[in-house]
PDB file of N, CA and C in Angstrom:
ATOM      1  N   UNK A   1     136.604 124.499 148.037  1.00  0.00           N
ATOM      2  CA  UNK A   1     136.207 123.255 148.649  1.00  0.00           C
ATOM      3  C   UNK A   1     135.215 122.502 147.768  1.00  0.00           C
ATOM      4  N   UNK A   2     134.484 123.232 147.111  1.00  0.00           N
ATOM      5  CA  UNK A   2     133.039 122.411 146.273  1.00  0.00           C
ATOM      6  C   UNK A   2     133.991 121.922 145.338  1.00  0.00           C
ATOM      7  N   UNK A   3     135.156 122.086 144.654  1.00  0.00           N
ATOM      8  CA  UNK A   3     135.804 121.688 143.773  1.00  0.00           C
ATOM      9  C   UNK A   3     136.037 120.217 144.312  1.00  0.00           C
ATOM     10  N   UNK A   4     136.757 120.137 144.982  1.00  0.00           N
ATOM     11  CA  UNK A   4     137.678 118.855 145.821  1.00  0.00           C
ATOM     12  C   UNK A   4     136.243 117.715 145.524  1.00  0.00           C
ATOM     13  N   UNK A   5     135.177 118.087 146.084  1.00  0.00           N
ATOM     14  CA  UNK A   5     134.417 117.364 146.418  1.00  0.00           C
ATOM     15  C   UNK A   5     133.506 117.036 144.710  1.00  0.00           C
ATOM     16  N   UNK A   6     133.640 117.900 144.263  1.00  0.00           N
ATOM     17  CA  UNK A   6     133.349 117.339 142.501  1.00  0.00           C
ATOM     18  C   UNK A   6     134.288 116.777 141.926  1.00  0.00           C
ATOM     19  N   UNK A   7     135.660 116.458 142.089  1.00  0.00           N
ATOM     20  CA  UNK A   7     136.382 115.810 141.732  1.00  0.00           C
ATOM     21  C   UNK A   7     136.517 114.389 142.459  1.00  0.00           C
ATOM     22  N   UNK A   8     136.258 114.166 143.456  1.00  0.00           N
ATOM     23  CA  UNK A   8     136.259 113.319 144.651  1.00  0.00           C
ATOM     24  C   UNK A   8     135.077 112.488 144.254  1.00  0.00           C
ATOM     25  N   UNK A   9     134.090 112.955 143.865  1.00  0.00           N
ATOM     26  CA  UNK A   9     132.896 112.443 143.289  1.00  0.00           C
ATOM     27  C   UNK A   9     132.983 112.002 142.031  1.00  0.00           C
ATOM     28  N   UNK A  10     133.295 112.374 140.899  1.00  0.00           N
ATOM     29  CA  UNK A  10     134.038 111.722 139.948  1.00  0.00           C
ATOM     30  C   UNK A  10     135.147 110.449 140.033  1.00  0.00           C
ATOM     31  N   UNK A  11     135.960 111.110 141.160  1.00  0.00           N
ATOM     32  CA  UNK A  11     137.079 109.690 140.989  1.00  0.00           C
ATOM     33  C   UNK A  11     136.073 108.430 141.461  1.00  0.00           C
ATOM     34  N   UNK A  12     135.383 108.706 142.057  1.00  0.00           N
ATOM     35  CA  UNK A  12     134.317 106.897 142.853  1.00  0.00           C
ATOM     36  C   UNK A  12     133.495 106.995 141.494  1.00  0.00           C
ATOM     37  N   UNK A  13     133.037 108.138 141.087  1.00  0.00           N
ATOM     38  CA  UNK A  13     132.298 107.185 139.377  1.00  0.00           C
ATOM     39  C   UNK A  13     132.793 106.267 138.465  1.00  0.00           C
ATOM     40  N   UNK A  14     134.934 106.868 138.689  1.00  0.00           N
ATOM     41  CA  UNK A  14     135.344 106.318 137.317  1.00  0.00           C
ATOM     42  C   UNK A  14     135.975 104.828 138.089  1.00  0.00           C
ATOM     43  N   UNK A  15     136.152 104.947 139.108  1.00  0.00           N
ATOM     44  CA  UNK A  15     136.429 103.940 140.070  1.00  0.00           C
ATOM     45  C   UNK A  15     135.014 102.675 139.786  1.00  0.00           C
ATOM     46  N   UNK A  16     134.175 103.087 140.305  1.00  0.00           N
ATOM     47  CA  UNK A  16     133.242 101.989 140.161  1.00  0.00           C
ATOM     48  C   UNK A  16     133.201 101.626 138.719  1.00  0.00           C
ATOM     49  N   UNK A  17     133.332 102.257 137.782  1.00  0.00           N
ATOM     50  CA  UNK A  17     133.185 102.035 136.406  1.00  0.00           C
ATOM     51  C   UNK A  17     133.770 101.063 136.077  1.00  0.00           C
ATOM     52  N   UNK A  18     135.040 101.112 136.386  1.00  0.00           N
ATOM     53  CA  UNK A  18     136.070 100.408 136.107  1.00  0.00           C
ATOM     54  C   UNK A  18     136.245  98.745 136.773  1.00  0.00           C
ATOM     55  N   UNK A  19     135.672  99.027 137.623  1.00  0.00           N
ATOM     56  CA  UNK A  19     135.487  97.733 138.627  1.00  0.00           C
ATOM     57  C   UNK A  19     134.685  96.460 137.654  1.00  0.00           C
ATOM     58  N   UNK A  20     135.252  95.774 137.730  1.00  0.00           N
ATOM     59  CA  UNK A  20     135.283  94.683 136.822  1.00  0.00           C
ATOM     60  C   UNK A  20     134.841  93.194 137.684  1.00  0.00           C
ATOM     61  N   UNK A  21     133.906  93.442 138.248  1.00  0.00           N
ATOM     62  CA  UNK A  21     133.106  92.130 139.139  1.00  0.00           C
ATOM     63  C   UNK A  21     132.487  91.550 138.440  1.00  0.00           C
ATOM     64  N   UNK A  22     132.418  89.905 139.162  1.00  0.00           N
ATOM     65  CA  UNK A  22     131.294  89.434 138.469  1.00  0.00           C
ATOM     66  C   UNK A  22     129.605  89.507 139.081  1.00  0.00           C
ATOM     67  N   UNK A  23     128.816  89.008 137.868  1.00  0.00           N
ATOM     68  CA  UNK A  23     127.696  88.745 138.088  1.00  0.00           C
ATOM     69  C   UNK A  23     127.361  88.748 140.230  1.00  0.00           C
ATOM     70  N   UNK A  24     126.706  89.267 140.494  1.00  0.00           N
ATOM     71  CA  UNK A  24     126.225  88.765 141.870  1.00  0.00           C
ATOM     72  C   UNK A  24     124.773  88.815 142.144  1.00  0.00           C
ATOM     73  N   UNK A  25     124.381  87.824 143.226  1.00  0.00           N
ATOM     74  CA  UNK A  25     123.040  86.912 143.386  1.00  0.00           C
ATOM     75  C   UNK A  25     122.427  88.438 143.488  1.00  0.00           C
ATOM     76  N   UNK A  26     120.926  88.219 142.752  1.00  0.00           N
ATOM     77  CA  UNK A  26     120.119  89.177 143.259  1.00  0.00           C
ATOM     78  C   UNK A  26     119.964  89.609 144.502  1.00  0.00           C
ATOM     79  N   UNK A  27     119.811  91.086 145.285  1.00  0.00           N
ATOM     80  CA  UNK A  27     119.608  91.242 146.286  1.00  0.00           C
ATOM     81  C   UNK A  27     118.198  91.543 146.669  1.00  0.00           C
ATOM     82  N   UNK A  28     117.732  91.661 147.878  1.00  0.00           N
ATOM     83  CA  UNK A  28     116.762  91.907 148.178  1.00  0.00           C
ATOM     84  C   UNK A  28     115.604  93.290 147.337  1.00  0.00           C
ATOM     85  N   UNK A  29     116.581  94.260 147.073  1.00  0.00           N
ATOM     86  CA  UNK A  29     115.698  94.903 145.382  1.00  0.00           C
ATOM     87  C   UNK A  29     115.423  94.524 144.431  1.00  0.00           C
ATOM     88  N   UNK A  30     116.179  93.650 144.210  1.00  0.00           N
ATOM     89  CA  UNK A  30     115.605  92.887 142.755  1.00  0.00           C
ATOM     90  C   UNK A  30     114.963  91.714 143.082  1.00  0.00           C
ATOM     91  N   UNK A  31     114.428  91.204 143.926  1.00  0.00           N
ATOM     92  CA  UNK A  31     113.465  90.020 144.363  1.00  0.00           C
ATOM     93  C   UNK A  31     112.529  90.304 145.423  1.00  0.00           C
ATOM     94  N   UNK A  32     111.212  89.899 144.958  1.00  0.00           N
ATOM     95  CA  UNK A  32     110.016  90.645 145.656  1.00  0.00           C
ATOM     96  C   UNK A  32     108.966  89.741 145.399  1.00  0.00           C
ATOM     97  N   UNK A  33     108.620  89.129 146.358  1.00  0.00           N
ATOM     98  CA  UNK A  33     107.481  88.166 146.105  1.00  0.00           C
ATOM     99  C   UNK A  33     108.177  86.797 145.523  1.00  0.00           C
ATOM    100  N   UNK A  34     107.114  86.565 144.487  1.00  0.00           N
ATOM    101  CA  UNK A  34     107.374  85.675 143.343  1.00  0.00           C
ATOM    102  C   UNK A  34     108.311  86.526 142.133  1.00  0.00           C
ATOM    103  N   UNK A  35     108.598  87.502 142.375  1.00  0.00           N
ATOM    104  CA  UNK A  35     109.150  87.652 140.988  1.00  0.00           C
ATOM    105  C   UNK A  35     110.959  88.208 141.413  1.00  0.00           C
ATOM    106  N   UNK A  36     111.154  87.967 139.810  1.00  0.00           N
ATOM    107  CA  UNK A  36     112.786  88.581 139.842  1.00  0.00           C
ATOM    108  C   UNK A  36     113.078  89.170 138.988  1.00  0.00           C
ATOM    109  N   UNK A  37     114.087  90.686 139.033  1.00  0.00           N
ATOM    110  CA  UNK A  37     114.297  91.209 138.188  1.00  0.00           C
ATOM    111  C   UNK A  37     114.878  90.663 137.182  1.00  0.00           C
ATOM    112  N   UNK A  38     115.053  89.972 136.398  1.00  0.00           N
ATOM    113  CA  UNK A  38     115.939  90.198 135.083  1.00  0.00           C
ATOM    114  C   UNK A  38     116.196  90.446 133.771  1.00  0.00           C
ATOM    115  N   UNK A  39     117.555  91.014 133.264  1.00  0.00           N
ATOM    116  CA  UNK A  39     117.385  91.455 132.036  1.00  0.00           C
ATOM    117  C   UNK A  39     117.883  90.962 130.718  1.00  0.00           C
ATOM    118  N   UNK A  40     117.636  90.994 129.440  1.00  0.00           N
ATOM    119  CA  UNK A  40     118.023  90.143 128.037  1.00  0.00           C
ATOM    120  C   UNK A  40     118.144  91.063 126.791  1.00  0.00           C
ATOM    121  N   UNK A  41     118.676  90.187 126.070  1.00  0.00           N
ATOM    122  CA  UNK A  41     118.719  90.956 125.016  1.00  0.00           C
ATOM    123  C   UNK A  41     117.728  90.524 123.910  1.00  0.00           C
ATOM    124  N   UNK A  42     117.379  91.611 123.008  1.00  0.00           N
ATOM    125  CA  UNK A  42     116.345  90.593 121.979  1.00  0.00           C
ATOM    126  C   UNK A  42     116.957  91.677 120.887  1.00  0.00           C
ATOM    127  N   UNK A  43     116.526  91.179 119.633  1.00  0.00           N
ATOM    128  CA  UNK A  43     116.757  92.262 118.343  1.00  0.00           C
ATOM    129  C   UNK A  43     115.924  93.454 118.433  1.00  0.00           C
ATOM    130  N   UNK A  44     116.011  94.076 117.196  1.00  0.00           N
ATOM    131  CA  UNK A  44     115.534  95.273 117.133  1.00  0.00           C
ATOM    132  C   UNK A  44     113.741  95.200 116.728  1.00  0.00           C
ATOM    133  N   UNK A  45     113.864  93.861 115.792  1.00  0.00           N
ATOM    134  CA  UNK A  45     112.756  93.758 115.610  1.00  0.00           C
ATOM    135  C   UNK A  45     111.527  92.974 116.146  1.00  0.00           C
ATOM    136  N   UNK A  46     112.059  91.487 117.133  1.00  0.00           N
ATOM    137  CA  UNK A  46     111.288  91.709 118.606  1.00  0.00           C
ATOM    138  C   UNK A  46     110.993  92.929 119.335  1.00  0.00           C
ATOM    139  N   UNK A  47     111.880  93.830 119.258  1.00  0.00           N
ATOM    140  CA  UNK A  47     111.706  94.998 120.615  1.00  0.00           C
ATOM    141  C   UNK A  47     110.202  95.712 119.802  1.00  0.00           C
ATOM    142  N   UNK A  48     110.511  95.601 118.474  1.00  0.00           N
ATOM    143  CA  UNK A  48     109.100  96.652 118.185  1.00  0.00           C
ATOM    144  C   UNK A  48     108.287  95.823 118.029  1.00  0.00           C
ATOM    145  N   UNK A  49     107.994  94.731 117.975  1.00  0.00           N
ATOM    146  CA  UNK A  49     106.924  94.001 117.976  1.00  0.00           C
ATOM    147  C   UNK A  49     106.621  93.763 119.440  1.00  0.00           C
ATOM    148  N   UNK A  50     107.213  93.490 120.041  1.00  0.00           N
ATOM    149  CA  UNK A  50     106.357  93.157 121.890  1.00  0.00           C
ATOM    150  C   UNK A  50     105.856  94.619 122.142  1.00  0.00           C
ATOM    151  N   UNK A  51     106.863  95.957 122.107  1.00  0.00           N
ATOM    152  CA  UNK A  51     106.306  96.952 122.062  1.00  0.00           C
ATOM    153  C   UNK A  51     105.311  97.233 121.500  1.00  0.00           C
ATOM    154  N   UNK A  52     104.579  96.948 120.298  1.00  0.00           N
ATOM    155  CA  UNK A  52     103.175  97.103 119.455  1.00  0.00           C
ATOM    156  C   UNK A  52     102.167  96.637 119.892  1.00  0.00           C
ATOM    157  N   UNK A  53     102.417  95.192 120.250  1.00  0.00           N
ATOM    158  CA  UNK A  53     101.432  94.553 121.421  1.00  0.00           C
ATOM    159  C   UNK A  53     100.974  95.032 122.111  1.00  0.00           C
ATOM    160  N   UNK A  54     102.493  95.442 123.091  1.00  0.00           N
ATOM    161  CA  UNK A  54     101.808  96.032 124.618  1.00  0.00           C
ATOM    162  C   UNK A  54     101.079  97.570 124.446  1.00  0.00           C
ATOM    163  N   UNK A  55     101.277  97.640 123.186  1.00  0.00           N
ATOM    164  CA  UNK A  55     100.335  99.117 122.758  1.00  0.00           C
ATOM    165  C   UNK A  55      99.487  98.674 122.541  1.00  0.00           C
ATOM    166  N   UNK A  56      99.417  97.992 121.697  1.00  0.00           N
ATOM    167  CA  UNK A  56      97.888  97.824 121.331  1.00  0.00           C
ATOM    168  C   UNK A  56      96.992  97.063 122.138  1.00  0.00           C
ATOM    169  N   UNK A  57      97.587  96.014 122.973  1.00  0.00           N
ATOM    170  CA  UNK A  57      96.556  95.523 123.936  1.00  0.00           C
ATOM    171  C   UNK A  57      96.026  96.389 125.133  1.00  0.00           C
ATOM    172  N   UNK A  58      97.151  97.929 125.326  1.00  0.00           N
ATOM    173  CA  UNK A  58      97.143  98.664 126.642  1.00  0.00           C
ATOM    174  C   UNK A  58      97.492  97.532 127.823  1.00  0.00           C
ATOM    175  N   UNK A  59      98.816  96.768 127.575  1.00  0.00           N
ATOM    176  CA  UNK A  59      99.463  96.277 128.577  1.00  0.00           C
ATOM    177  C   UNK A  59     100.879  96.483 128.829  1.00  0.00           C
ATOM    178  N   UNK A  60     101.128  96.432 129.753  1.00  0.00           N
ATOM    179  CA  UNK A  60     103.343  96.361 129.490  1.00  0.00           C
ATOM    180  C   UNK A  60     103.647  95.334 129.211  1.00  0.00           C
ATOM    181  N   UNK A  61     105.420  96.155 128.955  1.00  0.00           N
ATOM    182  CA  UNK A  61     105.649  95.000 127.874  1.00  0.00           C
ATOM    183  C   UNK A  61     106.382  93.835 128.794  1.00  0.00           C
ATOM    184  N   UNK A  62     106.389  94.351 130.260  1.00  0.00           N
ATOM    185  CA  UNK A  62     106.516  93.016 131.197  1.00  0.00           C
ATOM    186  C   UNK A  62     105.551  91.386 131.128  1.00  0.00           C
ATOM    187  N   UNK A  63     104.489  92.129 131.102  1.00  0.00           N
ATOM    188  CA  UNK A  63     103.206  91.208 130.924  1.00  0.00           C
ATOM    189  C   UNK A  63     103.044  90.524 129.628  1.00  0.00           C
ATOM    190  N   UNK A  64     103.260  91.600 128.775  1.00  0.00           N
ATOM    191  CA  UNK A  64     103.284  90.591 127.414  1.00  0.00           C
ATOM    192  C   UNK A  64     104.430  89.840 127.622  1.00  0.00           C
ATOM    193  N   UNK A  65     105.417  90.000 127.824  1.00  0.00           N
ATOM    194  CA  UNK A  65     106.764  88.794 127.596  1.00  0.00           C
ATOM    195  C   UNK A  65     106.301  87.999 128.901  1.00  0.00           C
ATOM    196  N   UNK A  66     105.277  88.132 129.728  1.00  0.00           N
ATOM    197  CA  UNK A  66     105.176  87.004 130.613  1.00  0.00           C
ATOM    198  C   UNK A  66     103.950  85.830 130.265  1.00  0.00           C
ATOM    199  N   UNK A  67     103.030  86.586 129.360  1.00  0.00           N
ATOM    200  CA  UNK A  67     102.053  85.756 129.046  1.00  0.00           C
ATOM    201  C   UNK A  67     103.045  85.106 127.564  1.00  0.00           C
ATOM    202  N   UNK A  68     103.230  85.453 126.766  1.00  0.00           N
ATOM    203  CA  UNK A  68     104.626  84.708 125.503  1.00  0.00           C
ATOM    204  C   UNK A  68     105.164  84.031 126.606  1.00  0.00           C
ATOM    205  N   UNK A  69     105.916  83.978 127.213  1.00  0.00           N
ATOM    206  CA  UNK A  69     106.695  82.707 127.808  1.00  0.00           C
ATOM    207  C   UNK A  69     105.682  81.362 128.303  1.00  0.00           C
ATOM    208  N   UNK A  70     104.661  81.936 129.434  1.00  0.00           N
ATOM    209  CA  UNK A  70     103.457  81.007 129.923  1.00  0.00           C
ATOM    210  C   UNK A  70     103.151  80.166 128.895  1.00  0.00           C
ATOM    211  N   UNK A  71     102.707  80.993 127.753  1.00  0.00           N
ATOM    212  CA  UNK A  71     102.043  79.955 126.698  1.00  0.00           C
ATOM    213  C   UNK A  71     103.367  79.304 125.620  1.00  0.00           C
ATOM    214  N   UNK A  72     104.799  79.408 125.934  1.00  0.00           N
ATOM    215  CA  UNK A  72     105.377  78.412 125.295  1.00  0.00           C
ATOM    216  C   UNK A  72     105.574  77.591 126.367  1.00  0.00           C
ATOM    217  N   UNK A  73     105.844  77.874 127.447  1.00  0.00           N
ATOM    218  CA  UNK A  73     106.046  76.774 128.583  1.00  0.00           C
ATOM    219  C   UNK A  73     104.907  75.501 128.230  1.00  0.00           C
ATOM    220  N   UNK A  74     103.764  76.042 128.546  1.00  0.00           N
ATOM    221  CA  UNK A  74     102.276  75.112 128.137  1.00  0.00           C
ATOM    222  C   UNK A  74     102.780  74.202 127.386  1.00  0.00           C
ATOM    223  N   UNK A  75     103.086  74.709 126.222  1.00  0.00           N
ATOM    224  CA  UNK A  75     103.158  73.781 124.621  1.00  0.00           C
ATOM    225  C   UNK A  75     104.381  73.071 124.726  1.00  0.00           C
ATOM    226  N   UNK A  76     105.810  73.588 125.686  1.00  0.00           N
ATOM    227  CA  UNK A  76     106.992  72.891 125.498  1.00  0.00           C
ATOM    228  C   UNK A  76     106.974  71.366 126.322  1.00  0.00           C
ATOM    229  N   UNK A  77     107.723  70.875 125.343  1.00  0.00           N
ATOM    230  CA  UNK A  77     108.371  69.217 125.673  1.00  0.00           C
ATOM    231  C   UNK A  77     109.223  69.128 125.503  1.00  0.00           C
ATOM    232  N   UNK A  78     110.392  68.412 126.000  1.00  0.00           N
ATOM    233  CA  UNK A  78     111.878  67.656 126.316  1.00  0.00           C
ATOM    234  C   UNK A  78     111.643  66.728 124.490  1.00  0.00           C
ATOM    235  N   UNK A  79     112.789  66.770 124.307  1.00  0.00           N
ATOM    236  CA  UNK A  79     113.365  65.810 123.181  1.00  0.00           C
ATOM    237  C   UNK A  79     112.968  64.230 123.923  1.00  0.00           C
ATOM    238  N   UNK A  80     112.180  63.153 123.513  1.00  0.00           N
ATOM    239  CA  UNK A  80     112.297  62.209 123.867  1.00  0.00           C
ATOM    240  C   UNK A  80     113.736  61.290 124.807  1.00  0.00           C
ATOM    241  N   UNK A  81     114.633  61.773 123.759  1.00  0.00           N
ATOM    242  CA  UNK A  81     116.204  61.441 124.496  1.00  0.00           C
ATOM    243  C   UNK A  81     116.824  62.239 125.531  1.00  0.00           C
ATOM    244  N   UNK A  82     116.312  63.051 125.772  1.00  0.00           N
ATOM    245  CA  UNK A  82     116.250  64.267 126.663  1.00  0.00           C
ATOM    246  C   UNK A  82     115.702  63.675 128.035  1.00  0.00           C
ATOM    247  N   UNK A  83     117.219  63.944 129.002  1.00  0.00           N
ATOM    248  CA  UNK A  83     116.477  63.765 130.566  1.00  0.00           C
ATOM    249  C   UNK A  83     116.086  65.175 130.832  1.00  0.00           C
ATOM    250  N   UNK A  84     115.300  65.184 131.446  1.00  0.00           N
ATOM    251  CA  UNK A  84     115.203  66.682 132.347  1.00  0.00           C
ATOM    252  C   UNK A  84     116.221  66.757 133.230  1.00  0.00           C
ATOM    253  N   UNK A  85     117.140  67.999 133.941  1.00  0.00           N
ATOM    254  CA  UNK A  85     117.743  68.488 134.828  1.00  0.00           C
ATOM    255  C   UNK A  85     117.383  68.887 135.860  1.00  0.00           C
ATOM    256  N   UNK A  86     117.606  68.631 136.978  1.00  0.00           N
ATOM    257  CA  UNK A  86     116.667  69.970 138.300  1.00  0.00           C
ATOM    258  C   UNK A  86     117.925  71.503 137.701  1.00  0.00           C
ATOM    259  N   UNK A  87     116.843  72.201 137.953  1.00  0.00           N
ATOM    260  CA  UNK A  87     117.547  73.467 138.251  1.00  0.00           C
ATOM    261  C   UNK A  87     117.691  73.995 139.354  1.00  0.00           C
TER     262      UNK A  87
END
């Protein structure tokens, strides 16, 4: 019987694996407060540099990529010819 049920358990791994959905709205785990989970890609050599930071300041590396964004937001401007969009 433990067999059936390790195989049975496997077929819904390779099953979900395979499942080919799209993107869907964050759910209530990944949104909490003000914040939202999400994830990106960066190179190899961003990854060790935000990582060095958040070593060396003794912060994560959540916080550092949140204070880097804050302070380009600050400094960013629209292209003169540039409407803004609502998002």
């Amino acid at each position: 019987m433990a067999k059936k049920q390790i195989v049975a358990g496997l077929n819904a791994l390779v099953n979900t694996a395979n499942n080919n959905t799209p993107a869907q709205e964050p759910t209530e785990a990944t949104v909490k407060g003000d914040k939202k989970v999400v994830s990106f890609s960066v190179g190899s050599e961003t990854d060790e540099k935000l990582r060095y930071i958040a070593y060396y300041d003794r912060k994560t590396i959540s916080a550092v990529i949140n204070e880097a964004l804050d302070a380009y937001f600050k400094t960013w401007t629209p292209a003169p010819q540039e409407r803004p969009r609502k998002l």
